[in-house]
Protein backbone atom coordinates (compact mmCIF):
# COMPACT_ATOMS: atom_id res chain seq x y z
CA UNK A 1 0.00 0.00 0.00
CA UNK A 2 1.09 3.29 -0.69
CA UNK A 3 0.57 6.71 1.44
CA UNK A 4 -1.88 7.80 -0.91
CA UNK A 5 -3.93 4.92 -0.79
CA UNK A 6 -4.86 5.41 2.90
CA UNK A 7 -7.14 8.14 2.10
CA UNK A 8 -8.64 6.13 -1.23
CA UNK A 9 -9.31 3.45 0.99
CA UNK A 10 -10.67 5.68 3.69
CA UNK A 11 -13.35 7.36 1.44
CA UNK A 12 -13.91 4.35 -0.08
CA UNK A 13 -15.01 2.72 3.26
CA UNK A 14 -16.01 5.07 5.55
CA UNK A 15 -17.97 7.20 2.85
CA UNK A 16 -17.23 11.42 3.32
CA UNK A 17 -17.28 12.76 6.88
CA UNK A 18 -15.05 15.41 9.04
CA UNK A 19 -11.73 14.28 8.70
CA UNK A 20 -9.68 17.64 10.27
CA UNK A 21 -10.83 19.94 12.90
CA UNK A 22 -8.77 23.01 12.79
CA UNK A 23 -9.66 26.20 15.00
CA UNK A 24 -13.12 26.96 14.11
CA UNK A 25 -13.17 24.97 10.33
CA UNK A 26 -13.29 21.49 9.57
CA UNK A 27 -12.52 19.50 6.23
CA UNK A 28 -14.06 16.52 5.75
CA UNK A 29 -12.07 13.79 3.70
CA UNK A 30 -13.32 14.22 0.62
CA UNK A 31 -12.11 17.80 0.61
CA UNK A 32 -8.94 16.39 2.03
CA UNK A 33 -8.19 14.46 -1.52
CA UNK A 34 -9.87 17.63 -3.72
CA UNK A 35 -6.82 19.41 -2.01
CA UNK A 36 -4.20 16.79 -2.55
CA UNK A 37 -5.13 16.35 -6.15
CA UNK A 38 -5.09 19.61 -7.10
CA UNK A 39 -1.81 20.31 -5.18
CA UNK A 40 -0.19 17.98 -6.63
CA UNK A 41 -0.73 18.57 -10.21
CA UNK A 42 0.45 22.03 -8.90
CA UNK A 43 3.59 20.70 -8.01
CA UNK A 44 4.19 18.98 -11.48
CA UNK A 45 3.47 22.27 -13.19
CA UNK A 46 6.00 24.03 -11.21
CA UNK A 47 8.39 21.25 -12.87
CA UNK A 48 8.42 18.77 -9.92
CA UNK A 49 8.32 15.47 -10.65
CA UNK A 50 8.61 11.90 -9.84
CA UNK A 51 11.22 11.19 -7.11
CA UNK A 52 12.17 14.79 -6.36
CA UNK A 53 11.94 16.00 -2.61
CA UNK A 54 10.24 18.39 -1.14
CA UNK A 55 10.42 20.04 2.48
CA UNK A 56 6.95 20.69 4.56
CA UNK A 57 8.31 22.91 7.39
CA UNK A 58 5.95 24.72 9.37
CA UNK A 59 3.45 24.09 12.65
CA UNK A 60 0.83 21.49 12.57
CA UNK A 61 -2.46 23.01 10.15
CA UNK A 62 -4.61 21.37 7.61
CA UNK A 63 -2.48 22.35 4.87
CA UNK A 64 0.60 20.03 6.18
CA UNK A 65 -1.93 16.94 5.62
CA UNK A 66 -3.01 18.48 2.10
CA UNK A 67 0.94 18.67 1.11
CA UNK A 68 1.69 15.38 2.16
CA UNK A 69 -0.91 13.75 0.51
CA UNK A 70 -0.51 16.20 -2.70
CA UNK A 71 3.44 15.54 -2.84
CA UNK A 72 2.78 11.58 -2.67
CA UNK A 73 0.40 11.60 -5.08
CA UNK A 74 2.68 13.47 -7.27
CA UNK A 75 4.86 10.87 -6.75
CA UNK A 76 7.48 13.18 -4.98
CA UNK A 77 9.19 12.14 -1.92
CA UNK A 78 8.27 14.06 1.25
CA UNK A 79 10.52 15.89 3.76
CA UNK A 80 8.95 16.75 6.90
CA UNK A 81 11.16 19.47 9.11
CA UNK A 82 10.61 20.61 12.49
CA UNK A 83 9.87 24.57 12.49
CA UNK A 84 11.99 24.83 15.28
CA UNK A 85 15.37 23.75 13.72
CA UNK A 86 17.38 26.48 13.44
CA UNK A 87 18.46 28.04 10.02
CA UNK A 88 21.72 26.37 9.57
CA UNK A 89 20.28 22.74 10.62
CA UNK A 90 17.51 23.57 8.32
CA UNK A 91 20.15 24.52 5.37
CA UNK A 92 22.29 21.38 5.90
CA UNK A 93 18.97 19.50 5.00
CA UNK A 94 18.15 21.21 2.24
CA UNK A 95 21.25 21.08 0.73
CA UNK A 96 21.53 17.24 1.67
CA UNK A 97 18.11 16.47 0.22
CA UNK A 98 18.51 18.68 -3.21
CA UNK A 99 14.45 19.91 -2.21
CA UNK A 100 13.32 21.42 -5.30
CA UNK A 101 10.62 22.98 -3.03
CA UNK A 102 10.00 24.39 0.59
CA UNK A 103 6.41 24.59 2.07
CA UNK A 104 5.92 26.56 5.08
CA UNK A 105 4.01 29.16 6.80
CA UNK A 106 4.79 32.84 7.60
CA UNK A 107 6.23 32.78 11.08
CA UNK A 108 8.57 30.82 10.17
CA UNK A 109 9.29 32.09 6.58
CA UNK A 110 12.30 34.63 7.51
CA UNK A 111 14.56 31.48 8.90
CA UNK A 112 13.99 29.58 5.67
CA UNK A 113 15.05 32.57 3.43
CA UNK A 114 18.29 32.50 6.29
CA UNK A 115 18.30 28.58 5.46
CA UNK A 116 18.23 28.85 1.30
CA UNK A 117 20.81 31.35 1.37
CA UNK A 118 24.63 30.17 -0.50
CA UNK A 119 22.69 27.22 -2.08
CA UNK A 120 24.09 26.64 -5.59
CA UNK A 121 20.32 25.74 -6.83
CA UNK A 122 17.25 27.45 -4.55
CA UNK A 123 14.01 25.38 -4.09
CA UNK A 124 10.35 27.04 -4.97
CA UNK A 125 8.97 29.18 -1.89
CA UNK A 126 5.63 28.11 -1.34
CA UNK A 127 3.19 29.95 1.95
CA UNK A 128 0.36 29.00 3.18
CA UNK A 129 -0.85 31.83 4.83
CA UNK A 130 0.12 34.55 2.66
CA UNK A 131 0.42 35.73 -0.88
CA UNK A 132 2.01 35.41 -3.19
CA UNK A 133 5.03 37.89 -3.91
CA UNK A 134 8.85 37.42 -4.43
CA UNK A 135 9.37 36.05 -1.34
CA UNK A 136 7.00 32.65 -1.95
CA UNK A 137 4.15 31.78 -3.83
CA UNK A 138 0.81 31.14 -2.26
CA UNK A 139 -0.24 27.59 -1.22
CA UNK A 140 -3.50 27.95 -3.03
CA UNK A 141 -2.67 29.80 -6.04
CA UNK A 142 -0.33 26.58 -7.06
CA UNK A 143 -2.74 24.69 -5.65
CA UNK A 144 -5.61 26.41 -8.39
CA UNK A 145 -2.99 26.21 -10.90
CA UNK A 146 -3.19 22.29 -10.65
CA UNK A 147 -5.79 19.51 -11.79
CA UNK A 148 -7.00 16.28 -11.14
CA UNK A 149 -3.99 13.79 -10.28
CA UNK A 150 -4.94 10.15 -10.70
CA UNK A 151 -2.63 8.62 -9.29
CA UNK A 152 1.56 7.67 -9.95
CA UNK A 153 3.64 5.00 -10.81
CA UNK A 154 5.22 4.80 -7.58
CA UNK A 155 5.61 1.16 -5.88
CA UNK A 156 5.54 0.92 -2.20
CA UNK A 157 9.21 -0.49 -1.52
CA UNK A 158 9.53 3.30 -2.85
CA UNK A 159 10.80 5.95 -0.75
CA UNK A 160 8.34 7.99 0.54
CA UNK A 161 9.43 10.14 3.22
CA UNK A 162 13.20 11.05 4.01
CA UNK A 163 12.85 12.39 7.97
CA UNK A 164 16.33 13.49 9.17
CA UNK A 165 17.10 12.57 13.00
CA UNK A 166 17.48 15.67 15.23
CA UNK A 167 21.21 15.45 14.91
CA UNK A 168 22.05 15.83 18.36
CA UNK A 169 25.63 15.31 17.53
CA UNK A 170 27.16 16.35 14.55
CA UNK A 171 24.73 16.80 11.00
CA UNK A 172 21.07 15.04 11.49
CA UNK A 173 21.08 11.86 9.01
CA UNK A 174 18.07 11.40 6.17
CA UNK A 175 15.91 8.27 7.21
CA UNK A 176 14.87 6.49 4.19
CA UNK A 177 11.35 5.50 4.84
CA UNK A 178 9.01 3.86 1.92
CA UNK A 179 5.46 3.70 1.45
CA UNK A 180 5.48 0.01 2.79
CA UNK A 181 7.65 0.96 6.01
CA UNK A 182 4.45 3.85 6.83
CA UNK A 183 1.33 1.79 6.09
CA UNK A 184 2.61 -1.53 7.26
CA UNK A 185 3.23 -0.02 10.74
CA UNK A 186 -0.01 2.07 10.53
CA UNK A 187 -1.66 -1.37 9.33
CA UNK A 188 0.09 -3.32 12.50
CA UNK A 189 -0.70 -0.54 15.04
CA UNK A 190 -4.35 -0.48 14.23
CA UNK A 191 -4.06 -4.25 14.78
CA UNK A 192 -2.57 -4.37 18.23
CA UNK A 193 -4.21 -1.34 19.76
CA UNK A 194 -7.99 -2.58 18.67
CA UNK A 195 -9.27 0.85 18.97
CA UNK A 196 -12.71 2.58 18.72
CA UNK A 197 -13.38 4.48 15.44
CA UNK A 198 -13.78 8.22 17.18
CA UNK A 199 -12.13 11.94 17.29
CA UNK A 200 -8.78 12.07 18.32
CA UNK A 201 -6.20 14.54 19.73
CA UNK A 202 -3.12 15.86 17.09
CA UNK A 203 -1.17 17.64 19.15
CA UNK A 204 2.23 16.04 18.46
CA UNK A 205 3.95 17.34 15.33
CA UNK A 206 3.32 16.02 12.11
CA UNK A 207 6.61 16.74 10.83
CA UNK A 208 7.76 14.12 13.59
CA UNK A 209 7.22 10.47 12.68
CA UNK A 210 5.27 9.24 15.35
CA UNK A 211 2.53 12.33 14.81
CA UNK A 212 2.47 11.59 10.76
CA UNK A 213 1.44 7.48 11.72
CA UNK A 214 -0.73 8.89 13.80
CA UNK A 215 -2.49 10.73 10.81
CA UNK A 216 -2.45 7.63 9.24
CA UNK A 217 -3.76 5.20 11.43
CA UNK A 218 -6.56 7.76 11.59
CA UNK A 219 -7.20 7.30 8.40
CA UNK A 220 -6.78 4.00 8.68
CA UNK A 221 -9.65 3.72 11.24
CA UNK A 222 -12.28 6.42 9.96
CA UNK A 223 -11.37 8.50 12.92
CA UNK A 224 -11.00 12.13 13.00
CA UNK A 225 -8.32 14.87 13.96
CA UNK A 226 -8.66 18.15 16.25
CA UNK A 227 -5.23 19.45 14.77
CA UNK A 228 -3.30 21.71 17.57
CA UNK A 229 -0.55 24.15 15.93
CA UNK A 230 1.09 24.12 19.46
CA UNK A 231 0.48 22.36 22.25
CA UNK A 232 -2.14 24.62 24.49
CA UNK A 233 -2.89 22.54 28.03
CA UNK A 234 -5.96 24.43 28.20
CA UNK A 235 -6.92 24.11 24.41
CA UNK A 236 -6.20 20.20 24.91
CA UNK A 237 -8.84 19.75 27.74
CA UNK A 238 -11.46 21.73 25.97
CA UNK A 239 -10.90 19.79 23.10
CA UNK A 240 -11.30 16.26 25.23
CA UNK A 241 -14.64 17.54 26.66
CA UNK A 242 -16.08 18.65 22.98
CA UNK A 243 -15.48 16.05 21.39
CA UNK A 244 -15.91 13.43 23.88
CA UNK A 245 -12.67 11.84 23.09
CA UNK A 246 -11.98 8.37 24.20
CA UNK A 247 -7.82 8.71 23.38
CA UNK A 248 -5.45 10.55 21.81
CA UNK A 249 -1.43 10.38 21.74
CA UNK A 250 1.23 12.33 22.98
CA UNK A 251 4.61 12.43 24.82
CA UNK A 252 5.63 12.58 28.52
CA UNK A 253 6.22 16.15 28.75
CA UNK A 254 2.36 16.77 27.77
CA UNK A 255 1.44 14.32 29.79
CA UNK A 256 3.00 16.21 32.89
CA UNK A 257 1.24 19.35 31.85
CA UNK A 258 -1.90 17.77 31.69
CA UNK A 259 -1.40 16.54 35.57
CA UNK A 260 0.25 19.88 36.42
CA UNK A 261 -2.55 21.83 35.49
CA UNK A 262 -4.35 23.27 37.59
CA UNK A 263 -7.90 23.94 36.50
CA UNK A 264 -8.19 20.60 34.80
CA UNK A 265 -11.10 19.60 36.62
CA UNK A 266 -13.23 22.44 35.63
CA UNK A 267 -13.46 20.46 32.20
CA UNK A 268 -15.09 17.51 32.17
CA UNK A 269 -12.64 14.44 31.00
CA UNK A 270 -14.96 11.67 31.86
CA UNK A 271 -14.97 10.04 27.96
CA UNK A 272 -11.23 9.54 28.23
CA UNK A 273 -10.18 5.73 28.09
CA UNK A 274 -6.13 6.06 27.59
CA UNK A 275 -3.47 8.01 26.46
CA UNK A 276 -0.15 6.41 24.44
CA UNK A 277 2.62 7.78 25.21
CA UNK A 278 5.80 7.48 23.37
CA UNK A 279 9.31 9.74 21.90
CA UNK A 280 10.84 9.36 25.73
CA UNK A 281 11.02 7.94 28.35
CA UNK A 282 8.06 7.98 30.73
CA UNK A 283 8.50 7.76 34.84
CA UNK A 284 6.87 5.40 36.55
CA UNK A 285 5.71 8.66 39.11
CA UNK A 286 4.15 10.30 35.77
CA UNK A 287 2.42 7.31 35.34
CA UNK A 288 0.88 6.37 38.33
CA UNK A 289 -0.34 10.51 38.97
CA UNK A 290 -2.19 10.70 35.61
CA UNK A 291 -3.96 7.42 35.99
CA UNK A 292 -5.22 8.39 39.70
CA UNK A 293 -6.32 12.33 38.29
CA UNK A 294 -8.14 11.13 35.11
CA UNK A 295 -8.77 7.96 35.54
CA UNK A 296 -7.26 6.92 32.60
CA UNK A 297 -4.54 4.80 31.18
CA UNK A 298 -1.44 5.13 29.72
CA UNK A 299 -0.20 3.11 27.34
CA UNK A 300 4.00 3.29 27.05
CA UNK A 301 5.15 2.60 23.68
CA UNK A 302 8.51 2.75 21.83
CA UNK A 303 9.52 3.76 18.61
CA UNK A 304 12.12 5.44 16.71
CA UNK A 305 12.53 6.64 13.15
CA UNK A 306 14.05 4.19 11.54
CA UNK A 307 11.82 1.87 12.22
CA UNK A 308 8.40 3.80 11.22
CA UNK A 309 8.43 4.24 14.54
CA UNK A 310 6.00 2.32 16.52
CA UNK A 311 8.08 -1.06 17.77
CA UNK A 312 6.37 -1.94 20.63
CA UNK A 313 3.02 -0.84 22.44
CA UNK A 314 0.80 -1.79 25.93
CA UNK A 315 -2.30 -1.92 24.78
CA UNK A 316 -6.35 -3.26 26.17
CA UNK A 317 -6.59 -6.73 27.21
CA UNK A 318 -3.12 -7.08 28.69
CA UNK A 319 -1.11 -5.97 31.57
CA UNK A 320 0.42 -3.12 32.17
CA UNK A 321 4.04 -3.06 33.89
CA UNK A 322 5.23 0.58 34.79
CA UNK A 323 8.16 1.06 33.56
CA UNK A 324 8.00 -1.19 30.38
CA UNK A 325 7.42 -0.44 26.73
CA UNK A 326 5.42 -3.06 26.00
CA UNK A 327 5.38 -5.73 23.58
CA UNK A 328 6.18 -6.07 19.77
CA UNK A 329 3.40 -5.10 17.79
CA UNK A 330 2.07 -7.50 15.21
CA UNK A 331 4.82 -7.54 12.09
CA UNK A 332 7.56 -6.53 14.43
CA UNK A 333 10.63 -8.65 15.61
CA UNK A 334 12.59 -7.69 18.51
CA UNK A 335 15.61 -9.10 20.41
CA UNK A 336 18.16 -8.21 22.50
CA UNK A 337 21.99 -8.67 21.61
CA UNK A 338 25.24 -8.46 23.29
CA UNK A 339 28.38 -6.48 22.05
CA UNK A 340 29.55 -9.55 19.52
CA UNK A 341 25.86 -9.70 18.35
CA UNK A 342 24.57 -12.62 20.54
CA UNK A 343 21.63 -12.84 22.15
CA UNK A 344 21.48 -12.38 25.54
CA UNK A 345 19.53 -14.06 28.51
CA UNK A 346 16.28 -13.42 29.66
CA UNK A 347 16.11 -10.00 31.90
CA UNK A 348 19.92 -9.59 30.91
CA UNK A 349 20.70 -6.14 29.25
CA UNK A 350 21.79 -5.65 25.99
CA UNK A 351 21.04 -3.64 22.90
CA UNK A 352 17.34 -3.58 21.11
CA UNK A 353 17.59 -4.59 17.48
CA UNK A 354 14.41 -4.79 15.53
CA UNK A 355 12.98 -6.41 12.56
CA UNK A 356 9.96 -6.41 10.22
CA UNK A 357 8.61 -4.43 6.62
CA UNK A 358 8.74 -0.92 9.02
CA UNK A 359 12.08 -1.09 9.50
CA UNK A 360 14.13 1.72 7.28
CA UNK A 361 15.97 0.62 4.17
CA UNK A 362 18.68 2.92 4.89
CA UNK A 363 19.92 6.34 5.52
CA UNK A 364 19.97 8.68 2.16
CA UNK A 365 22.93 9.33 0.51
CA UNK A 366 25.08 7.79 3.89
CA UNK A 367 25.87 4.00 3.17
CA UNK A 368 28.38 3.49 6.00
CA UNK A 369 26.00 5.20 8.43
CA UNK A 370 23.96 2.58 6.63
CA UNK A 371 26.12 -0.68 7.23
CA UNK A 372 26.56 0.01 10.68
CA UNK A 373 22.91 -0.13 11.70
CA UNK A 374 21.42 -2.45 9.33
CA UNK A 375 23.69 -5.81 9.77
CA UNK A 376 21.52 -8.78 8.63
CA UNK A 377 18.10 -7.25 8.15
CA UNK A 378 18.22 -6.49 11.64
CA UNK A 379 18.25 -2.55 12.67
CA UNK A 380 20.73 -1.89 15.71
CA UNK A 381 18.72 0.48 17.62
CA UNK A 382 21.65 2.32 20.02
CA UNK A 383 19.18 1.78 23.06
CA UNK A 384 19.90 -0.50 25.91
CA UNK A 385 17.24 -3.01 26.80
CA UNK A 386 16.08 -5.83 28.65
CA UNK A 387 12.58 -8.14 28.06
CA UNK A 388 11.28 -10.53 30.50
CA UNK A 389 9.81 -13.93 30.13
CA UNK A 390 6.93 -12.36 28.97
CA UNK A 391 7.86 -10.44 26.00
CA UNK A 392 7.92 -6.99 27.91
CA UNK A 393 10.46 -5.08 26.54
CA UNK A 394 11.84 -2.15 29.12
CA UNK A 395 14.25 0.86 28.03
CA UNK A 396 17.39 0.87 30.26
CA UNK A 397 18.81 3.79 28.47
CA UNK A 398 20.71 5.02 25.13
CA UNK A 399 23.84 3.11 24.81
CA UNK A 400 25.46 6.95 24.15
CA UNK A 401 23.61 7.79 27.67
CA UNK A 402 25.57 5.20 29.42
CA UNK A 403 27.76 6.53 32.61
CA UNK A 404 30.85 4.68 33.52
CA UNK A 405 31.77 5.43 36.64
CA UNK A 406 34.66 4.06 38.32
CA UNK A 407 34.57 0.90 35.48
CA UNK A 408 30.60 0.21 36.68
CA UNK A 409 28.08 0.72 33.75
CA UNK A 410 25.35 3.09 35.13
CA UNK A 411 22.41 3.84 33.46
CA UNK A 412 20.49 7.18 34.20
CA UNK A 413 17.21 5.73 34.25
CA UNK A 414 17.59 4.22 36.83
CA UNK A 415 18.64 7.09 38.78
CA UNK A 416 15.90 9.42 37.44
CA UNK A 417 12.93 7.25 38.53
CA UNK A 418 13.98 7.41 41.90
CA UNK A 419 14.32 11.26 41.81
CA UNK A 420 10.89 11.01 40.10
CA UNK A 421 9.56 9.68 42.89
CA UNK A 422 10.52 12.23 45.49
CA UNK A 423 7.76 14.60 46.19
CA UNK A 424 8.92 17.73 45.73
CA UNK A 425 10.86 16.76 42.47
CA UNK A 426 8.77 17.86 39.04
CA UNK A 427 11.33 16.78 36.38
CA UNK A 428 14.85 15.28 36.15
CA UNK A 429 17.60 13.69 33.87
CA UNK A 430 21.11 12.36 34.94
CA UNK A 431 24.01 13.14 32.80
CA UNK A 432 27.83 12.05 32.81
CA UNK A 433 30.38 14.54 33.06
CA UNK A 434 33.98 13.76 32.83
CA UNK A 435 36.03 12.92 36.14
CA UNK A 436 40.14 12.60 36.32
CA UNK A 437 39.65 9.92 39.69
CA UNK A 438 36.37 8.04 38.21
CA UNK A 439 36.14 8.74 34.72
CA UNK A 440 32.53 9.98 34.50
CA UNK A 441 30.44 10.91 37.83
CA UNK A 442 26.89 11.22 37.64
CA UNK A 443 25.06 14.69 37.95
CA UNK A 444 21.37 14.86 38.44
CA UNK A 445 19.93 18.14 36.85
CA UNK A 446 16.31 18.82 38.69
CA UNK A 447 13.14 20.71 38.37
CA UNK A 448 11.72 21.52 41.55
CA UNK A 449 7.51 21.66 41.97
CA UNK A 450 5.97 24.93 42.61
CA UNK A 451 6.26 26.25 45.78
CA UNK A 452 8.04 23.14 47.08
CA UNK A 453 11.61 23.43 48.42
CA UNK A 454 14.38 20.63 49.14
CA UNK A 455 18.40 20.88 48.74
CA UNK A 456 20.97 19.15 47.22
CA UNK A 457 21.90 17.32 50.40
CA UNK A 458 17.90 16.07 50.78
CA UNK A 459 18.05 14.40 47.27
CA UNK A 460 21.07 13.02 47.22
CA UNK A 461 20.32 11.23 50.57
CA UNK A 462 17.37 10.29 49.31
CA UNK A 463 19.00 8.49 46.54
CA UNK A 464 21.15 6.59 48.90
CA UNK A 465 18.57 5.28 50.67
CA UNK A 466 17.21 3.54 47.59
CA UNK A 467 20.11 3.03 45.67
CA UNK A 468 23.63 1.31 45.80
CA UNK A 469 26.30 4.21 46.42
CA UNK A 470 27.80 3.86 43.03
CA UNK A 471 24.63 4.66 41.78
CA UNK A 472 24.24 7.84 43.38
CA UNK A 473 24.76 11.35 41.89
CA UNK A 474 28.07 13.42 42.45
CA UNK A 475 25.75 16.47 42.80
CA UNK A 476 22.31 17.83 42.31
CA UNK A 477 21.68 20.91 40.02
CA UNK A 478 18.61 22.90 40.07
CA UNK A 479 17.41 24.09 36.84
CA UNK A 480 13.96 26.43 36.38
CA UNK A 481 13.62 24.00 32.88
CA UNK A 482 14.91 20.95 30.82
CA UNK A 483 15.64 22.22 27.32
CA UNK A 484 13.98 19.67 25.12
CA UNK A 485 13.69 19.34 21.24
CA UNK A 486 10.19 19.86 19.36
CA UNK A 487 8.89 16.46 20.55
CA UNK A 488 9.50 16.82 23.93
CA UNK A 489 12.77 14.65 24.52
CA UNK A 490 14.92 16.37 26.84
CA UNK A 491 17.97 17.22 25.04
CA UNK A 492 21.00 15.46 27.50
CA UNK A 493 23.89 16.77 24.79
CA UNK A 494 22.50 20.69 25.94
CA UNK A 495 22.57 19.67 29.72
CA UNK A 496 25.83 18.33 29.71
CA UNK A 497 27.08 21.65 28.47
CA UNK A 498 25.22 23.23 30.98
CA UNK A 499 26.18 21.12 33.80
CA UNK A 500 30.18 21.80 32.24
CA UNK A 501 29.48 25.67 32.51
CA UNK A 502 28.39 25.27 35.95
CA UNK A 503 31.36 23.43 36.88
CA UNK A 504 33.73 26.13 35.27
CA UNK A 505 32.32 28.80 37.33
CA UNK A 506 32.06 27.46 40.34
């Protein structure tokens, strides 16, 4: 199946109803294809064609579903960017791709003009929101220019989507993910999670692979989308009371908003059944809180991009163990290997390789990068694991997250759901930092609750009381916040540098 066919298949089984709620308009999905049709013959009058790329950078709107489906059906590959990169992040990718075209949206119009700058061959402008002149065209003036697309020749071991990795450390690599990789996991999620047909939540990004699967299991599933351009705690809870909805995705640090806030019980939240949460790592504390304020469950999953993303998944009808992700979903091998490649024991740790039609053919245009992840069909994942005798898989840590202290292996999880657990403690993350005596010592960087107060000393006895000394952190830092990228994962390569800066000065 190809991306495209997800919404052929949708009209042709759920018949035309609201597809996209957006502010105060909606689109139903027959409007949704009018759109992509006309967009994408558009694009091929503007002299894009069949396996060019093109970049959809802006905040989460109807128009970012409309240029996805119009650039597939065009038969163009699509490059979904975060708005938030910064202009030199978003030039390396559009001089890595070759985009012969750049959709986005005024805000964020003046750091792609900063981005296209120096390149020997500049992609089409094309806005959304405003019209055209000579710094873009209009969305919907190429979008009038078009007519009916009927399709492409396009296969589905085709690439479909290249989504570069945040690029933490050093330039963000393109994900090669084809139209097989997207629906087969969208196909396999619907599967596993046995979910109502209903309206659901988009608040995560859909220029971030776990929000676009989202999209398409919704389309999948006749289901609808309230489409949030920014996450707005107060917006979300509105939207869970009007719409009665029964579940809706997101990632941990919504999920602490929504406990943290503190009018949510002027809204009623009574229709809501769970909430999957994936892109990080979840605490057990987070857990446990939003279950006993909403009433409501949450499912951990775990994904990443190279593997379409969703791996593994709780789900209705089986257990739930805080603190794991779950097990594979249907289509999905998993297994956990040692450094030579071995399996490992039962509830030993080791790293999480996966397996299945979801899992990426390669990185574009990087064929070492390539090799080094994909040995034997199997995709080495860079995150430490364990799974028990029941097929629960639970995240130790990333393998590049790893402390070594004093020649033990310490993993910062471990450390952080303790911290988690202390009540005055809203958010934390452990970090190495390099030591002459030890090698690396562990600090804890900590966000303090509201009007709560502890010390360093409190916490850090506090850790020894449920932890083995080597375990414990060197120091405690307070921080107001923990920078995080546009999906919510706290970004550990920023904190280390803070932690470093803090060191120097004192």
């Amino acid at each position: 199946m190809r991306l495209s066919d997800l919404l052929e298949t949708n009209i042709s089984k759920f018949g035309e109803y609201p597809f996209l709620h957006f502010k105060e308009k909606q689109y139903t999905n027959l409007e949704c294809r009018e759109f992509a049709d006309q967009f994408a013959g558009g694009l091929k009058k503007r002299g894009i064609t069949v396996g060019d790329r093109v970049i959809v950078c802006m905040p989460n709107c109807p128009e970012v579903i409309f240029a996805y489906q119009g650039i597939t059906r065009a038969g163009v590959i699509i490059v979904p960017v975060m708005f938030t990169l910064h202009p030199k992040e978003l030039h390396y990718i559009a001089l890595n791709s070759g985009a012969k075209a750049v959709i986005t949206s005024s805000p964020i119009l003046g750091n792609v003009e900063k981005a296209l700058e120096g390149l020997a061959s500049k992609p089409i402008v094309i806005v959304v929101d405003q019209p055209t002149s000579e710094r873009g065209l209009n969305f919907y003036d190429v979008w009038s220019e078009g007519s009916f697309v009927s399709g492409n020749e396009r296969k589905e071991d085709d690439t479909a989507v290249i989504l570069y990795t945040s690029g933490t450390t050093g330039n963000p690599k393109g994900v090669l993910l084809t139209h097989k990789n997207l629906t087969s996991n969208a196909e396999n999620s619907v599967k596993h999670n046995e979910l109502e047909r209903g309206t659901t939540i988009g608040v995560l990004p859909l220029a971030h692979v776990y929000g676009l699967t989202i999209s398409n299991i919704c389309l999948l599933m006749g289901s609808s989308i309230v489409i949030f351009s920014t996450f707005d705690t107060k917006e979300v809870f509105r939207a869970i009371e009007k719409y009665e909805v029964k579940n809706f995705s997101a990632v941990p640090a919504m999920i602490h908003a929504l406990v943290s806030y503190s009018s949510a019980e002027e809204y009623n939240t009574s229709s809501l059944e769970s909430v999957s949460s994936g892109s990080a790592p979840l605490p057990v504390a987070l857990l446990h809180a939003f279950e006993k304020k909403f009433g409501a469950k949450v499912f951990e999953g775990y994904g990443l991009s190279e593997a379409a993303p969703i791996v593994t998944a709780h789900k209705n009808g089986i257990e739930i163990k805080p603190g794991s992700v779950g097990i594979p979903i249907p289509g999905v091998e998993v297994k956990i290997v040692d450094e030579n490649g071995d399996e490992v024991e039962c509830g030993e740790v080791g790293e999480l390789c996966v397996r299945g039609e979801n899992v990426t053919p390669g990185y574009y245009q990087n064929v070492e990068e390539s090799r080094r992840v994909l040995i034997n069909s199997w995709l080495h994942t860079g995150d430490m694991a364990r799974m028990d005798d029941e097929g629960y898989v639970y995240i130790v840590d990333r393998k590049k997250d790893l402390i070594i202290r004093g020649g033990f292996n310490v993993y910062p999880r471990d450390v952080e759901e303790i911290l988690n657990s202390h009540e005055t403690v809203s958010e934390v993350a452990v970090v190495g930092v390099p030591d002459e005596k030890m090698g690396e010592e562990m600090v804890a960087c900590v966000v303090v609750k509201p009007g709560a107060v502890t010390s360093e000393e409190e916490l850090i006895t506090y850790c020894q009381e449920h932890l083995a000394k080597n375990k414990t952190p060197r120091r405690i830092v307070f921080l107001e916040t923990l920078p995080r990228n546009g999906v919510g994962k706290i970004l550990k390569t920023h904190l280390r540098k803070t932690v470093a800066e803090i060191e120097i000065r004192n």
